[in-house]
Protein backbone atom coordinates (compact mmCIF):
# COMPACT_ATOMS: atom_id res chain seq x y z
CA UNK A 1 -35.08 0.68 23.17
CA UNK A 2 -34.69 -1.67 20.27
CA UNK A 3 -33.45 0.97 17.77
CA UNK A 4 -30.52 1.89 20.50
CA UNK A 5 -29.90 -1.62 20.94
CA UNK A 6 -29.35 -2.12 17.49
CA UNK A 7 -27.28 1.06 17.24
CA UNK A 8 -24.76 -0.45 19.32
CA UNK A 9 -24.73 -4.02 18.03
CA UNK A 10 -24.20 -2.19 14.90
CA UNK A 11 -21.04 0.59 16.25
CA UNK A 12 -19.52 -3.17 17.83
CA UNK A 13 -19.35 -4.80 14.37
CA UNK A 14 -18.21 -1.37 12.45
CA UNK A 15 -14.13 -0.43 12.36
CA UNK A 16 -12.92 2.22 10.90
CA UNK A 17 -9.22 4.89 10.51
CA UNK A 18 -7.96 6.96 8.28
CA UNK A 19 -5.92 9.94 7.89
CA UNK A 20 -4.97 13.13 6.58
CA UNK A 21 -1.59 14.08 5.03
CA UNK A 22 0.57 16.88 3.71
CA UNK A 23 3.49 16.10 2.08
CA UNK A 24 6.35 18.44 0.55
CA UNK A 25 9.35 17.94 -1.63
CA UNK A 26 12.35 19.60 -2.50
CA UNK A 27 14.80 19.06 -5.45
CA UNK A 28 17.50 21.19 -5.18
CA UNK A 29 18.54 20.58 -8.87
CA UNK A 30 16.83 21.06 -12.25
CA UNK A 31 16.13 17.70 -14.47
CA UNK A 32 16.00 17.87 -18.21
CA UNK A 33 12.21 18.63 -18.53
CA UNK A 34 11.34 19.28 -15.46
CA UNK A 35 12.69 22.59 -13.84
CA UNK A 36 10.06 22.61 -10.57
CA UNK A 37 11.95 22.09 -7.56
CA UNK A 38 9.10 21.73 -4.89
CA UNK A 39 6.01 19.31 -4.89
CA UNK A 40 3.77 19.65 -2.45
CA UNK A 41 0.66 16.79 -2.18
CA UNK A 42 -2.04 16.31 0.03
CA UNK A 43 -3.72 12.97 0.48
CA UNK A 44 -7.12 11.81 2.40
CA UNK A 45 -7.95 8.01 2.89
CA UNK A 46 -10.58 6.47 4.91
CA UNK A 47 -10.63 2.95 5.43
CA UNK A 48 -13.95 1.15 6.93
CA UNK A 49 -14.92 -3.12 7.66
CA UNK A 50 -18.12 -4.24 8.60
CA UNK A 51 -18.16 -7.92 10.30
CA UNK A 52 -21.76 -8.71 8.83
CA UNK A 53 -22.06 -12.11 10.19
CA UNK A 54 -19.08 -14.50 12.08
CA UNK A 55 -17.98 -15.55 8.23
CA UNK A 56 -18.46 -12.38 6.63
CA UNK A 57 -16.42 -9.12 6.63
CA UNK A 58 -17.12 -6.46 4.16
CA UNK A 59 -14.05 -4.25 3.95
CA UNK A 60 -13.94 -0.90 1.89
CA UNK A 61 -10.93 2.00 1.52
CA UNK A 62 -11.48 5.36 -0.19
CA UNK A 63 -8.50 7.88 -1.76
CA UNK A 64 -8.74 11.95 -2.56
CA UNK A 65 -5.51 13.90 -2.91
CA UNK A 66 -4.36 16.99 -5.00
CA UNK A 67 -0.70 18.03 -5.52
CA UNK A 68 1.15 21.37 -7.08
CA UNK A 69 3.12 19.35 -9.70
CA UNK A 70 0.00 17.59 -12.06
CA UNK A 71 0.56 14.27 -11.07
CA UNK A 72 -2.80 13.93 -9.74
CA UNK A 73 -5.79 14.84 -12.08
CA UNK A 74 -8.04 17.58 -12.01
CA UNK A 75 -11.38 15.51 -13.13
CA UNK A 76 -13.87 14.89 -10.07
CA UNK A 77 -14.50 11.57 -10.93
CA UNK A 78 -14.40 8.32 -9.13
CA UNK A 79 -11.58 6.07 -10.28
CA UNK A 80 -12.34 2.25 -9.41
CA UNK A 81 -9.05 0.64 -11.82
CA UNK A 82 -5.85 2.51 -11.60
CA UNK A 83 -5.37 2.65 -14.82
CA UNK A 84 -5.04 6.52 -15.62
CA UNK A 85 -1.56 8.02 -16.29
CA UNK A 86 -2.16 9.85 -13.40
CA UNK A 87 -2.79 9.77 -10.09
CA UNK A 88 -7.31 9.61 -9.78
CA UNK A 89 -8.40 12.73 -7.37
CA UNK A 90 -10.96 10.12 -6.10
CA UNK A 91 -10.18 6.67 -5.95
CA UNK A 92 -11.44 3.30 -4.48
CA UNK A 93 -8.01 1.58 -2.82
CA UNK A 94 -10.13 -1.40 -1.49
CA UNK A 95 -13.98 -2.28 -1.90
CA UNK A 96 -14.17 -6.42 -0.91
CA UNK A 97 -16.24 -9.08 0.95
CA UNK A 98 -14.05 -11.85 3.09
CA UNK A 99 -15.88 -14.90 3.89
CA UNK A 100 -14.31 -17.25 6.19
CA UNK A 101 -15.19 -20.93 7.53
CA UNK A 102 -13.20 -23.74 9.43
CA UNK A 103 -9.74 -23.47 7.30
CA UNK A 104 -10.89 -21.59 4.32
CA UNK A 105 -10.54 -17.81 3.70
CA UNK A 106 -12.06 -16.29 0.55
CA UNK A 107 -11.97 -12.70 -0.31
CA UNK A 108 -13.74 -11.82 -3.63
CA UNK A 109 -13.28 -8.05 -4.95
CA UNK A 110 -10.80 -5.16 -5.11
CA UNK A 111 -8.26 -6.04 -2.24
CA UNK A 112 -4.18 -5.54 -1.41
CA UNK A 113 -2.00 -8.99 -2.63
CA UNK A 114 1.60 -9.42 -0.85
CA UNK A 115 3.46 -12.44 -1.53
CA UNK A 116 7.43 -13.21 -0.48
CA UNK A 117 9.36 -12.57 2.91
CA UNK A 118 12.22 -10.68 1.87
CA UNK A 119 12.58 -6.90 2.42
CA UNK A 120 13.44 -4.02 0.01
CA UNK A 121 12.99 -6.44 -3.20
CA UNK A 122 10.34 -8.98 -3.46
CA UNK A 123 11.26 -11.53 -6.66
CA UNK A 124 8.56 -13.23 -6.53
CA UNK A 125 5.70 -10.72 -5.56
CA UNK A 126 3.37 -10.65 -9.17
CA UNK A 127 -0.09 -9.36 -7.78
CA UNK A 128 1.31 -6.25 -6.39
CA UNK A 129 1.78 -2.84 -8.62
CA UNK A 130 2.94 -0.35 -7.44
CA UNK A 131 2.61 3.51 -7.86
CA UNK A 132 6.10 5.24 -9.56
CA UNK A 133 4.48 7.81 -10.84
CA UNK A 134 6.32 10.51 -8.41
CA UNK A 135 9.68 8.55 -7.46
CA UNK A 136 11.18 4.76 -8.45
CA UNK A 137 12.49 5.01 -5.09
CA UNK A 138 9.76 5.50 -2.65
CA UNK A 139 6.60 3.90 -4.62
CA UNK A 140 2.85 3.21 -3.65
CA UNK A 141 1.10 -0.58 -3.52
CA UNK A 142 -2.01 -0.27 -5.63
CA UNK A 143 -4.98 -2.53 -5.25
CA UNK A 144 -6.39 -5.51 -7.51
CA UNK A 145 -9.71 -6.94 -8.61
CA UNK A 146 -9.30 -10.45 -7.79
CA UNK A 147 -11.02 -13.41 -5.98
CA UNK A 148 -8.50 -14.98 -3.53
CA UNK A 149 -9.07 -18.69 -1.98
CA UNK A 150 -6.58 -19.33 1.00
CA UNK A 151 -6.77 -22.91 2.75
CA UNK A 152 -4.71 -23.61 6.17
CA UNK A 153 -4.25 -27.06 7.52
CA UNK A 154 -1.89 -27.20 10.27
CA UNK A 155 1.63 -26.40 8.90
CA UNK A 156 0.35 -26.20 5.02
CA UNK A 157 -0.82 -22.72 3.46
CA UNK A 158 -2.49 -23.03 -0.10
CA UNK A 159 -3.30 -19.43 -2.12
CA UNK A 160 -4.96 -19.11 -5.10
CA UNK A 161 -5.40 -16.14 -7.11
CA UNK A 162 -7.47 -14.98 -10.10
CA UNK A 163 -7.20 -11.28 -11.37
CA UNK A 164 -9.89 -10.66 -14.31
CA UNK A 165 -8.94 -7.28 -14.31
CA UNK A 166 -5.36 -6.17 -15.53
CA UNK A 167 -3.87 -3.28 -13.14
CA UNK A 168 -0.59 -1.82 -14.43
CA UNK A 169 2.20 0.02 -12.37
CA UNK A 170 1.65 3.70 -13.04
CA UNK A 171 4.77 5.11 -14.28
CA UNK A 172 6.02 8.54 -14.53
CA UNK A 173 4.92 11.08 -17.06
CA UNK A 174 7.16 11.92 -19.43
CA UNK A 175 7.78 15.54 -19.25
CA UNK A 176 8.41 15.07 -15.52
CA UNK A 177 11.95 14.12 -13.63
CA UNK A 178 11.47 10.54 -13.54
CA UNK A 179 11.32 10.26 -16.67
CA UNK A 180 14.93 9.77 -18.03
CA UNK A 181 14.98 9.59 -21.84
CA UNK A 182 18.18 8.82 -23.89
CA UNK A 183 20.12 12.25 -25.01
CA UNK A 184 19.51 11.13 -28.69
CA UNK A 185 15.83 12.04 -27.99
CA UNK A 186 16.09 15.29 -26.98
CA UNK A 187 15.67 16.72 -30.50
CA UNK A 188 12.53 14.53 -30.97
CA UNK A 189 8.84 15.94 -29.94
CA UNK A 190 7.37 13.17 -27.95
CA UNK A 191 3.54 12.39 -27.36
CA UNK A 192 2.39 9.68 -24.77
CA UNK A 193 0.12 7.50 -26.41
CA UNK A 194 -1.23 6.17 -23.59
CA UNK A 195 -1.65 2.05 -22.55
CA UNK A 196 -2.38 -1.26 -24.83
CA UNK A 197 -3.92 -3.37 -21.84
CA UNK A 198 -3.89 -7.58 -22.32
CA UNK A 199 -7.59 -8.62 -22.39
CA UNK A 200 -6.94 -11.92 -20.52
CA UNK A 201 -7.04 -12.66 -16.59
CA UNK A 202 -4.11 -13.98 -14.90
CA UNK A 203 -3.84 -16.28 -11.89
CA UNK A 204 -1.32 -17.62 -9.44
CA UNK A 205 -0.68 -20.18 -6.89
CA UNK A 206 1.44 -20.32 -3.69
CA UNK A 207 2.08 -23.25 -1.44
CA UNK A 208 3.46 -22.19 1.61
CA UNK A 209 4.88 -24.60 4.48
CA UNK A 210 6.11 -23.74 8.17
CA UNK A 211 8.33 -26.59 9.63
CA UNK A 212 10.74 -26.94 12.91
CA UNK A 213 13.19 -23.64 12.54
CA UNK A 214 12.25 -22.88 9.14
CA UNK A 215 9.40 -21.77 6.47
CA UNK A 216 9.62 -21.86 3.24
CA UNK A 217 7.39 -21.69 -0.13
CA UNK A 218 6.75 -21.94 -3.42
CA UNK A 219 4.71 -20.24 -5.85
CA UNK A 220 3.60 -20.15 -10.11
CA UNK A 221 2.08 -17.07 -11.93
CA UNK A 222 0.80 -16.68 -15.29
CA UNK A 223 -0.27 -13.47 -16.51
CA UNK A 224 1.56 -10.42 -17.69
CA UNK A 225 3.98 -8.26 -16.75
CA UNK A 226 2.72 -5.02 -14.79
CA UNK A 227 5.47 -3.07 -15.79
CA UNK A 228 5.78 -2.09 -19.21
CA UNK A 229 8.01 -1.74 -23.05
CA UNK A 230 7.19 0.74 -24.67
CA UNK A 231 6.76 1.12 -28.87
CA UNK A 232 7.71 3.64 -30.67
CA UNK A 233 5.11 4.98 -33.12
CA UNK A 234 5.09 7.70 -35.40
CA UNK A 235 1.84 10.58 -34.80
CA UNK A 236 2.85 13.34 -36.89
CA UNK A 237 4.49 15.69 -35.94
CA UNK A 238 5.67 13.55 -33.17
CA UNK A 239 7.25 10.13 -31.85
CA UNK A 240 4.36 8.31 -29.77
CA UNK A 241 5.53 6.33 -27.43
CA UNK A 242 2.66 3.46 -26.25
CA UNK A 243 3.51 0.95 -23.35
CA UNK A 244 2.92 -2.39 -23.37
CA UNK A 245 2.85 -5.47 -20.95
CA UNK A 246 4.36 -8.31 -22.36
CA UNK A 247 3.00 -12.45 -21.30
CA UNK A 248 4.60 -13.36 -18.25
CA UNK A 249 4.93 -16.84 -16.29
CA UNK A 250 7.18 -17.06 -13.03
CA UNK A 251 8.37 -19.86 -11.23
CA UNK A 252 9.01 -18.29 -7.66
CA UNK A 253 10.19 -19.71 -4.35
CA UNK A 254 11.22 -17.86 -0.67
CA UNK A 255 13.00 -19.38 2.42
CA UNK A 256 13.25 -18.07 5.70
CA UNK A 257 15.03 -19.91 8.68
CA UNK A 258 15.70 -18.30 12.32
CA UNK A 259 19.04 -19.23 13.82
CA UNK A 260 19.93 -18.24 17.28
CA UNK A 261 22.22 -14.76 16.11
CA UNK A 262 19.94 -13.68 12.77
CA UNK A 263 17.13 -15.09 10.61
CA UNK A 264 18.25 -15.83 7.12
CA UNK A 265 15.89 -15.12 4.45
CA UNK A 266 15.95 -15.47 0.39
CA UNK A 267 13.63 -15.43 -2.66
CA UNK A 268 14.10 -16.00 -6.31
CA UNK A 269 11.79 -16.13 -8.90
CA UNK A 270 12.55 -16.97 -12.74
CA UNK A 271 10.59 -15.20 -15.52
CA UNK A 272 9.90 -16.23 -18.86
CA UNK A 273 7.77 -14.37 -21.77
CA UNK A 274 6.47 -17.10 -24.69
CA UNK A 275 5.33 -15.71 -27.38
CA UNK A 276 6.60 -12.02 -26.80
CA UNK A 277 10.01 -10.50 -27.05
CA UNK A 278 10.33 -9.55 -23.61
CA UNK A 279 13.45 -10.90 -21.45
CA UNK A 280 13.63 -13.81 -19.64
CA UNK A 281 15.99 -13.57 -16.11
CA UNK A 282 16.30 -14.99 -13.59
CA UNK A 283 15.71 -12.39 -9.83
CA UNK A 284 16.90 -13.50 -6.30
CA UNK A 285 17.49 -11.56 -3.18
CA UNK A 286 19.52 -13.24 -0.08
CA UNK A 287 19.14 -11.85 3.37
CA UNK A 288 20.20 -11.46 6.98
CA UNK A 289 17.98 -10.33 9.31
CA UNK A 290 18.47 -9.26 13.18
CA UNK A 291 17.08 -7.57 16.29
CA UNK A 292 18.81 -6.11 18.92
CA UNK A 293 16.74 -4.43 21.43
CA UNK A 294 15.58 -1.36 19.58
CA UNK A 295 17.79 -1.98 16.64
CA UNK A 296 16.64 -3.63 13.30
CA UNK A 297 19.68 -4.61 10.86
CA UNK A 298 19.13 -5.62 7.78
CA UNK A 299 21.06 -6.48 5.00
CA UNK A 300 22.03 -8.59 2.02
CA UNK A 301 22.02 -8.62 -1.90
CA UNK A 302 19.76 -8.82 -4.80
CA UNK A 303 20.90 -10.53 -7.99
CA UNK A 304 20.01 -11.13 -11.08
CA UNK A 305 20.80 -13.21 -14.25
CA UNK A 306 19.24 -12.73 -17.80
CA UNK A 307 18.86 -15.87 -19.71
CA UNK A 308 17.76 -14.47 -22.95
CA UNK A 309 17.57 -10.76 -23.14
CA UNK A 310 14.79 -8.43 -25.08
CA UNK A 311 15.09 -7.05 -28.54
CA UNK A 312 13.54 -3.79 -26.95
CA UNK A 313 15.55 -1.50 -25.67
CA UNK A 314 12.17 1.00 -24.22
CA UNK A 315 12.12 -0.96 -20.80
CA UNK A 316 10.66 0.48 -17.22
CA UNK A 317 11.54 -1.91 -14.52
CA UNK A 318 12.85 -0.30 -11.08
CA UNK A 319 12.50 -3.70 -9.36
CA UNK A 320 15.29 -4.83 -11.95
CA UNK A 321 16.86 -1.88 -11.21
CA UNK A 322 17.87 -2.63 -7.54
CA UNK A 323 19.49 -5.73 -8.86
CA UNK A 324 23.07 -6.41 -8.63
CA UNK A 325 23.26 -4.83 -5.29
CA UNK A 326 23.97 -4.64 -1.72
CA UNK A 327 20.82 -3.73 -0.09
CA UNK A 328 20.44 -2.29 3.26
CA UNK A 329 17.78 -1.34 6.27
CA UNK A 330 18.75 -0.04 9.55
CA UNK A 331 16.28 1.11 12.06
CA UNK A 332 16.41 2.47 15.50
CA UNK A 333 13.59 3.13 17.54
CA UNK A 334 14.21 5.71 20.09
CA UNK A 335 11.17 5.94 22.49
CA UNK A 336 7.34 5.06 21.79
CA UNK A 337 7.38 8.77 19.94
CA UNK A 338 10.74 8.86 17.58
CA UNK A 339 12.39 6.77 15.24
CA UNK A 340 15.19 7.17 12.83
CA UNK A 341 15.61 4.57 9.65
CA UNK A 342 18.43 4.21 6.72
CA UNK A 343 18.25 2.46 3.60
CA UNK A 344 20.53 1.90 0.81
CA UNK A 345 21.16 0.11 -2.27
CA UNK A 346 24.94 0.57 -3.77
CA UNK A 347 25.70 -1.48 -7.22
CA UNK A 348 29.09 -0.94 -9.67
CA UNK A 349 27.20 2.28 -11.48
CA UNK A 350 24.88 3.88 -8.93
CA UNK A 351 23.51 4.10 -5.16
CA UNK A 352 20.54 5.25 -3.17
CA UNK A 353 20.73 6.27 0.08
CA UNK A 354 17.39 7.43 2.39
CA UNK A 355 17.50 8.44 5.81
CA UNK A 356 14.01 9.68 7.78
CA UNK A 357 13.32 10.68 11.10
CA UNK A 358 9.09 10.05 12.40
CA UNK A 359 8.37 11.78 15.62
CA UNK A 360 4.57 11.52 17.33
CA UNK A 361 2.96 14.82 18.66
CA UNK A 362 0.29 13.30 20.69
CA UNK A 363 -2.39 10.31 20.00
CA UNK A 364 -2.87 12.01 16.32
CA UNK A 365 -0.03 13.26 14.94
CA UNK A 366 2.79 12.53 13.16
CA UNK A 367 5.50 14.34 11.51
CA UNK A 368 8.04 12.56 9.34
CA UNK A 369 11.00 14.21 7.65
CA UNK A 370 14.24 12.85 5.99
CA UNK A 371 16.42 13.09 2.69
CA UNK A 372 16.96 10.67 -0.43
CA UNK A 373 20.61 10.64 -2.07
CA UNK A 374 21.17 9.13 -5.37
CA UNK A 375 24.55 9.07 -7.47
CA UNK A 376 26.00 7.48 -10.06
CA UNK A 377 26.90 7.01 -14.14
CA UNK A 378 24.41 8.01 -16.23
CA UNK A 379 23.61 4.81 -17.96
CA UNK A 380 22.92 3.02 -14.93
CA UNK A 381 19.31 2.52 -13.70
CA UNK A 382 20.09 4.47 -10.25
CA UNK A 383 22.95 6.89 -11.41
CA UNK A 384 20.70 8.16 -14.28
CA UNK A 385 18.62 9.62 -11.07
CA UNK A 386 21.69 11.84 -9.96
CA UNK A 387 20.03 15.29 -10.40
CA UNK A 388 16.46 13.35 -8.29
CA UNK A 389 18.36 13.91 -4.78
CA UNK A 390 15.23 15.31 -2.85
CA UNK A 391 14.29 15.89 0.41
CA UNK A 392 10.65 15.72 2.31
CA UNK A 393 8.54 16.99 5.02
CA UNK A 394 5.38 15.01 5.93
CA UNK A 395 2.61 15.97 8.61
CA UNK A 396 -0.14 13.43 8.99
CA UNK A 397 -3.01 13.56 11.36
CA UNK A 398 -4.78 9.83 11.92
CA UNK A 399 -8.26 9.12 13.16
């Protein structure tokens, strides 16, 4: 009788989902290096919390996936960092104990950081890397090690944030599609030399504040930059190329204010680099927002102005990328079962275009499909993905 008590106090405190996912994509055109025109991927997370006591939440997340095009690696081995060039087989996403009392919050481990309110671009968003490793269009949040102390008091939010542990974006391999390297290298054998990591922590603060008809914030990061330059070094016979995250403080701050036809949101956040010889800019993104029955519309533009501009030319930075242009989300939701959604960025020397359809079969399953168009000069960020135009097929089953 006790045992089966216990049983079910236990199955009341215990939560847990997950899902199972097969995912296919097509590139109808060849990329210089990379000839495959289908990817297929499939991908198995399980996500579990356990609320120990009132106070105390332990909250875990496990990743396995495969794919056809070696972005994910072969080695069975359990990858708790993110810091391989490619995608782990087996991977911790979350692993983290939340302790909570009156107005404080504190969540010490490996956990998912989102800062900002705007969509499509967030300026000022510095504890979040994210996964490019098979498209700069359609990327992956990855998780931190960190120890995160929230306060509330009536309209006043305080966060503060210390990562020991440096997590970098993962960017694409080199001898794979994303991977756009100037035409003067294609005579040049190239070797990936792998990551030089910074060895200190970083931290961050945001003061947040909700007042009558508006909310706004303001936030300060020191750390470095998750993505990275990359120097060139010679390994005979071949160029190595090594990336590197330069020092990185931002000054960041979002607004958001609800008027009676649309809600008006923007963020900006300026960047500097002492001591390095990485840029210095300045990133903002302004915003309407509105709902109309089943109809979400939203659009605005993200800008960006560079006050003193790297020596290196070897730069990854997608989020700069989708700067100096009109950005766009439109999404319709046609009954509890289907949805349709658009989104687009258009600057002077490129645009991106998505479009995807999601239809539930059931409690379970989902099947998602849609098309990515991208176009443009070839020296632009976006228009030097013109032969990346792709379309997908997803089927996911949830528990």
């Amino acid at each position: 009788m006790i045992s089966t008590l216990l049983v079910v106090m236990l199955a009341q405190n215990f939560d847990q989902r997950g899902f199972v996912e097969e995912r296919t994509v097509v590139y109808p055109q060849s990329a210089p290096g990379d000839n495959g025109h289908f990817v297929n991927t499939a991908a198995f997370r399980y996500e579990g919390s356990y609320t120990w006591t009132p106070w105390l939440k332990l909250s875990g997340s496990v990743d396995a996936q495969t794919d056809t095009h070696r972005q994910v690696a072969r080695d069975p081995v359990l990858d708790v960092d993110d810091r391989s060039l490619a995608r782990p087989a087996f991977s911790i996403r979350r692993l983290s104990a939340t302790f909570h009392r009156g107005s404080w919050n504190v969540e010490l481990g490996r956990q998912l950081i989102r800062w900002g309110r705007t969509d499509i671009l967030n300026p000022t968003d510095r504890f979040a890397p994210k996964d490019y490793l098979s498209s700069v269009v359609d990327s992956q949040f990855l998780g931190v090690t960190a120890a995160r102390v929230t306060y509330e008091k009536k309209s006043n939010t305080i966060d503060l944030i210390y990562q020991p542990w440096f997590t970098p974006s993962r960017t694409p391999l080199l001898n794979q599609r994303w991977t756009v390297l100037p035409p003067e290298s294609a005579s040049v054998a190239l070797s990936d030399q792998g990551s030089h990591y910074p060895g200190r922590g970083q931290y961050g603060v945001r003061w947040s504040r909700v007042a009558g008809g508006y909310e706004y914030s303001l936030s300060y990061f020191d750390g470095n930059n998750y993505l990275p330059q990359f120097a060139a070094t010679f390994v005979p016979p071949k160029l190595g190329l090594v990336r590197e995250y330069s020092r990185l403080r931002q000054y960041g701050a979002d607004f958001a204010a609800p008027l009676k036809w649309l809600t008006l949101k923007s963020e900006a956040a300026y960047y500097t680099s002492p001591g390095t010889n990485g840029d210095e800019y300045i990133l903002y993104v302004i915003q309407a927002e509105r709902f109309v029955k089943e109809w979400v519309l939203v659009g605005g533009y993200a800008g960006e102005y560079v006050t003193r501009p790297s020596t290196n030319p070897l730069q990854f930075s997608p989020e700069r990328g989708f700067a100096k242009s009109f950005v766009g989300h439109v999404g319709y939701t046609i009954d509890v079962n289907r949805s349709v959604s658009a989104d687009a960025a258009v600057r002077a020397g490129g645009s991106f275009v998505r479009f995807e359809y999601s239809q539930a079969q059931g409690q379970h399953w989902r099947t998602t499909t849609g098309f990515a168009w991208l176009r443009g000069d070839p020296g632009d960020f976006l228009g030097q993905y013109h032969r990346n135009s792709y379309g997908y097929l997803g089927l996911r089953y949830s528990f």
